[in-house]
N, C-alpha and C. Protein backbone atom coordinates (compact mmCIF):
# COMPACT_ATOMS: atom_id res chain seq x y z
N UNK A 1 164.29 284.82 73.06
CA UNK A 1 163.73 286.02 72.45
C UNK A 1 162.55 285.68 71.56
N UNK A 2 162.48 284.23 70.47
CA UNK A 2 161.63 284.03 69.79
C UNK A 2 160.29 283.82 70.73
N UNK A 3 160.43 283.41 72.34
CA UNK A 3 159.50 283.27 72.79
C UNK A 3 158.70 284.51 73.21
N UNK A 4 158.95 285.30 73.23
CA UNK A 4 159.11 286.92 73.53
C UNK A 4 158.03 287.40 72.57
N UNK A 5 158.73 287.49 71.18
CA UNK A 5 157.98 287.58 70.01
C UNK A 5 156.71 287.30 69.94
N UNK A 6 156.94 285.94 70.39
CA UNK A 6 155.08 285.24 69.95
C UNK A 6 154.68 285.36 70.75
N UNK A 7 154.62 285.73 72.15
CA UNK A 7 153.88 285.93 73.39
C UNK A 7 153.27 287.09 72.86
N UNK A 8 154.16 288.33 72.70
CA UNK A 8 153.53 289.59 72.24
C UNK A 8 152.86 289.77 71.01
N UNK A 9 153.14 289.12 69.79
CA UNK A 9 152.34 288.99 68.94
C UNK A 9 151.02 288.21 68.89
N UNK A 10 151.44 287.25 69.68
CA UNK A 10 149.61 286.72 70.06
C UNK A 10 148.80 287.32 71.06
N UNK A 11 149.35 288.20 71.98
CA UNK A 11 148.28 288.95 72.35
C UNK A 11 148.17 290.02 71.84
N UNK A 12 148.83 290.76 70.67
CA UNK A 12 148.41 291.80 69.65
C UNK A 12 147.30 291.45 68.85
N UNK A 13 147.35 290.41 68.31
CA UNK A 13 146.43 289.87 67.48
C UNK A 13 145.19 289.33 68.01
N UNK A 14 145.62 288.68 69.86
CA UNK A 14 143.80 288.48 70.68
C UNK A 14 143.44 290.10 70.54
N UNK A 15 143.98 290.47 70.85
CA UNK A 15 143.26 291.94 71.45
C UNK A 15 143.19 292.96 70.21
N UNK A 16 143.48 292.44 69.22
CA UNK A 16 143.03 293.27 67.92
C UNK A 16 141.53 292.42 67.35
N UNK A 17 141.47 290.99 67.29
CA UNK A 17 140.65 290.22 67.14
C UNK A 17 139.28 290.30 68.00
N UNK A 18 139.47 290.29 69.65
CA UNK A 18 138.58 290.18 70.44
C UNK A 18 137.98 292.21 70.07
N UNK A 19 138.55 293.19 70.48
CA UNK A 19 138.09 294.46 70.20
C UNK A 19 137.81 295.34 69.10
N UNK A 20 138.29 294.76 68.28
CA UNK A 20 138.77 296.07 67.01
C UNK A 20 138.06 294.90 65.47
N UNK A 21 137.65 293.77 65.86
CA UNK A 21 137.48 292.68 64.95
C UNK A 21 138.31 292.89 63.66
N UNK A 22 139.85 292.74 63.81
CA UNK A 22 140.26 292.67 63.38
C UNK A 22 141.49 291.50 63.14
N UNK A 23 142.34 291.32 61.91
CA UNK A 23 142.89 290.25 62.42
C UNK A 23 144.89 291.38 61.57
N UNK A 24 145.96 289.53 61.89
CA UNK A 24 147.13 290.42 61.83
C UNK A 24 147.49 289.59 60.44
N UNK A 25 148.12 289.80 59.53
CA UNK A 25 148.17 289.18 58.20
C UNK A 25 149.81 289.13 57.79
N UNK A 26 149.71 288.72 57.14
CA UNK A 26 151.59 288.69 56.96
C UNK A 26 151.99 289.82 55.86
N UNK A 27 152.89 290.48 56.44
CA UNK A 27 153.23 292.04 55.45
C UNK A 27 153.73 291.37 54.52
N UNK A 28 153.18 292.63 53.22
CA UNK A 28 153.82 292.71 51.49
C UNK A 28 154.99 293.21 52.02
N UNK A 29 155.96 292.34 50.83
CA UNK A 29 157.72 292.69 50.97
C UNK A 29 157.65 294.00 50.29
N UNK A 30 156.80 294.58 49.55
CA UNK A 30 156.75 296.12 48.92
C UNK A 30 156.11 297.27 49.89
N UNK A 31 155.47 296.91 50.92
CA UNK A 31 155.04 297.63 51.81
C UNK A 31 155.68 299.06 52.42
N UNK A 32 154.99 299.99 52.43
CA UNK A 32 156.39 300.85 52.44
C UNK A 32 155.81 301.48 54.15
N UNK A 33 156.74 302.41 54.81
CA UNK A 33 156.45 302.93 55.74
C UNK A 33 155.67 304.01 55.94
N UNK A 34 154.10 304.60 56.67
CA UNK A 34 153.50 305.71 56.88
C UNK A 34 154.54 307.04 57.01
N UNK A 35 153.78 307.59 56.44
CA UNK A 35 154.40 308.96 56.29
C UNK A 35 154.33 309.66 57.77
N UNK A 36 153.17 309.40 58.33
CA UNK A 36 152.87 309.61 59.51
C UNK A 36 152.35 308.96 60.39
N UNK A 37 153.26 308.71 61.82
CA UNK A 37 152.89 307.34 63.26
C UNK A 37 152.45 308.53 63.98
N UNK A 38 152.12 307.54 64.89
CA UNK A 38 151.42 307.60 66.37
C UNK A 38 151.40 306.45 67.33
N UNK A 39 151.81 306.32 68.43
CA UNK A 39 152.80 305.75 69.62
C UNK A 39 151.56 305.83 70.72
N UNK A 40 151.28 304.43 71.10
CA UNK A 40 150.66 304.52 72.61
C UNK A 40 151.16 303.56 73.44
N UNK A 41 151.20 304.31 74.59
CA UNK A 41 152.60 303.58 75.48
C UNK A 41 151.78 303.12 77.07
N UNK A 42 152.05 301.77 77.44
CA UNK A 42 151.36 301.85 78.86
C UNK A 42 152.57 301.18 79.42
N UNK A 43 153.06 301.56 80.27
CA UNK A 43 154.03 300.87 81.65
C UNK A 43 153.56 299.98 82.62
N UNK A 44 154.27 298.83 82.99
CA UNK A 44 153.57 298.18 83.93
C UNK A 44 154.32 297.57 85.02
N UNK A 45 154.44 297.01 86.05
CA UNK A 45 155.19 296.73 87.39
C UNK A 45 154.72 296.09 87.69
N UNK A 46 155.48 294.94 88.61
CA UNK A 46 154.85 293.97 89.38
C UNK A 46 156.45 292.79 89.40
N UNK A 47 156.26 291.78 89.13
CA UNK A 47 157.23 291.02 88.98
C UNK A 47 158.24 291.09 87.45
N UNK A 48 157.87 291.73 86.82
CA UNK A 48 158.62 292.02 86.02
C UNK A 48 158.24 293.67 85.51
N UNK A 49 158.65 294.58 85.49
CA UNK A 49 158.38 295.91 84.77
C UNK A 49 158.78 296.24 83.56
N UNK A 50 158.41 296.91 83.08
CA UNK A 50 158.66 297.79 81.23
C UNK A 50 157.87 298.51 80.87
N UNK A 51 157.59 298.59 79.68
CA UNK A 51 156.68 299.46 78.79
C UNK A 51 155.94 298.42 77.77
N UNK A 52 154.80 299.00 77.27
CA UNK A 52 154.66 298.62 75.82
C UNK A 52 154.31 299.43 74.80
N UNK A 53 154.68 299.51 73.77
CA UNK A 53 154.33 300.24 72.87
C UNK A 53 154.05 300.15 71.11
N UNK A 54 152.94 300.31 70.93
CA UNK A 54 151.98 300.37 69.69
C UNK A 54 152.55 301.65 68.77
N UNK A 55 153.20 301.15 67.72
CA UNK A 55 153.26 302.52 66.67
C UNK A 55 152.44 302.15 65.75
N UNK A 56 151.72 302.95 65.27
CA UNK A 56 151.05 302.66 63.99
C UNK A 56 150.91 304.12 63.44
N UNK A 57 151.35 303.27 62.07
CA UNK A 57 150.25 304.85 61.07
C UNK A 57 148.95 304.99 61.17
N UNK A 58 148.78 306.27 60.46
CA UNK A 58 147.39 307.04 60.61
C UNK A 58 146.08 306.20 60.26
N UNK A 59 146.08 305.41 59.16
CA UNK A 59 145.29 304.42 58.66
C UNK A 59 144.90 303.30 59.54
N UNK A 60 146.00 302.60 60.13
CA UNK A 60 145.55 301.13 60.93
C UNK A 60 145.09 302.27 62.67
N UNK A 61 145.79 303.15 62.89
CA UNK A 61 145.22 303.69 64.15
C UNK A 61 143.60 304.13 64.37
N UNK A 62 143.30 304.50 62.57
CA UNK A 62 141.66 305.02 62.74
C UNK A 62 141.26 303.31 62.91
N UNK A 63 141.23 302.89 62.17
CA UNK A 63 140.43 301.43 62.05
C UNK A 63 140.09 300.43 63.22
N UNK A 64 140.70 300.80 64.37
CA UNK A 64 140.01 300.23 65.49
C UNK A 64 139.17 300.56 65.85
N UNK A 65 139.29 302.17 65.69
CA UNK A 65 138.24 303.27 66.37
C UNK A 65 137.20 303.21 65.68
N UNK A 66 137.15 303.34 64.67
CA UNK A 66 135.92 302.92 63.06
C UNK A 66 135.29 301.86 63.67
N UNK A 67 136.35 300.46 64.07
CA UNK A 67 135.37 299.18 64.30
C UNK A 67 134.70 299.37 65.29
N UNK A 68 135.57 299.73 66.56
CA UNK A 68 134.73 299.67 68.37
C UNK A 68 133.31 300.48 67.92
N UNK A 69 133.46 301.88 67.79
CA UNK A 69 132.67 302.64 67.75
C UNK A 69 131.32 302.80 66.29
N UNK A 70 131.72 301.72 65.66
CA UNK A 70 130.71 301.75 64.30
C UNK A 70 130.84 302.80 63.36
N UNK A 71 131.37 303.52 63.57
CA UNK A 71 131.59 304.98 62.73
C UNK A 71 132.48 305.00 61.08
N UNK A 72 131.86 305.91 60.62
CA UNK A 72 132.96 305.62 59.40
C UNK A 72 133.92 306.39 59.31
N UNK A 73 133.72 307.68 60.21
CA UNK A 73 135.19 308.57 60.26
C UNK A 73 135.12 308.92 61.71
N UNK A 74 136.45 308.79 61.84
CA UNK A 74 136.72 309.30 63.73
C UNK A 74 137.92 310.39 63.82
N UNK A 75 137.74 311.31 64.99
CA UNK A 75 138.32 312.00 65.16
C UNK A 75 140.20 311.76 65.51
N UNK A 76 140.57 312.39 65.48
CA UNK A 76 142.56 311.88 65.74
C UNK A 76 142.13 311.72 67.11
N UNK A 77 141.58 312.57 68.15
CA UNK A 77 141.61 312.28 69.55
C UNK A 77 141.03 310.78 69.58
N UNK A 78 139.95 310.30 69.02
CA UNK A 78 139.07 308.80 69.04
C UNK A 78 139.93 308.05 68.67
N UNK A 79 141.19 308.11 67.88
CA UNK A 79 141.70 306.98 67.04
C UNK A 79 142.63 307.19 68.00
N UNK A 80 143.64 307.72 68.84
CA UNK A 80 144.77 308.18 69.57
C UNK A 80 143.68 307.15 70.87
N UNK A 81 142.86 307.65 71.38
CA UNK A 81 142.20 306.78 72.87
C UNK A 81 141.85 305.13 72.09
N UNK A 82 141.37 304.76 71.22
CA UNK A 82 141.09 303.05 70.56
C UNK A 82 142.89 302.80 70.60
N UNK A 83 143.58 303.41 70.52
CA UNK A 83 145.05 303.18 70.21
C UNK A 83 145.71 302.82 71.69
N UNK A 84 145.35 303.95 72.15
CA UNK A 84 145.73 303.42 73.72
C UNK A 84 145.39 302.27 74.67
N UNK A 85 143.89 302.05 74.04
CA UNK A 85 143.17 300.99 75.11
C UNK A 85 143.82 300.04 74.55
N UNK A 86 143.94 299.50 73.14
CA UNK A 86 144.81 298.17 72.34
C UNK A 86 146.14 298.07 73.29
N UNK A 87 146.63 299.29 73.15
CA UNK A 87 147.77 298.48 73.79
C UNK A 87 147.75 298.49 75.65
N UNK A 88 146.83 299.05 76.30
CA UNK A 88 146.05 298.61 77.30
C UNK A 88 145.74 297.75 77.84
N UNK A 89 144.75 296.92 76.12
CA UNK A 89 144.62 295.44 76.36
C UNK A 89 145.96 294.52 76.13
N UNK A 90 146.65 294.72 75.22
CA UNK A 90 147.56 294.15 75.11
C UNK A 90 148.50 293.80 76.10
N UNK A 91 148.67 294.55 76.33
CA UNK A 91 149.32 294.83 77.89
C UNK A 91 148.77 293.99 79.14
N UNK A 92 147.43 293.94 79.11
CA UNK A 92 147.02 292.92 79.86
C UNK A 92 147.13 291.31 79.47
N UNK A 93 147.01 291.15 78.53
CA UNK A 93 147.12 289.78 77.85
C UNK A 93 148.45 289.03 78.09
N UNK A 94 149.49 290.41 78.04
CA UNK A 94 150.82 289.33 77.94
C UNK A 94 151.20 289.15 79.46
């Protein structure tokens, strides 16, 4: 399972790094949970099938969309599609 983990966490972090220039940092133990998520889900088949899925709050979901697109405010639809392609890419990586 630990191998599991780091497979998927290192391609969270290529594909947050390579698109969104962003990186993944180690959470504050005070950190508390968004009041409000958002879920992007891609399925995949072949020799092994599942899902993957990205929850994030409202804050880390704009901030890809902010980076790809240069913008300083983006729409929920822009931050919901940068949300999808991450785990898109992600999805491809692992």
């Amino acid at each position: 399972m630990i191998d599991s983990v780091n497979i998927m966490t290192g391609a969270l972090a290529q594909a947050l790094e390579t698109m969104a220039f962003m990186e993944i940092m180690s959470i504050e133990e005070d950190a508390s949970a968004p009041d409000e998520t958002f879920c992007a889900e891609i399925s995949f088949n072949g020799p092994q099938q599942g899902s993957i899925q990205i929850v994030a709050g409202r804050r880390f979901a704009e901030t890809p969309a902010e980076n790809i697109r240069a913008l300083d405010e983006v729409t929920e639809a822009e931050f919901r599609d940068a949300l999808k392609e991450l785990a898109t890419v992600t999805c491809g990586l692992i």
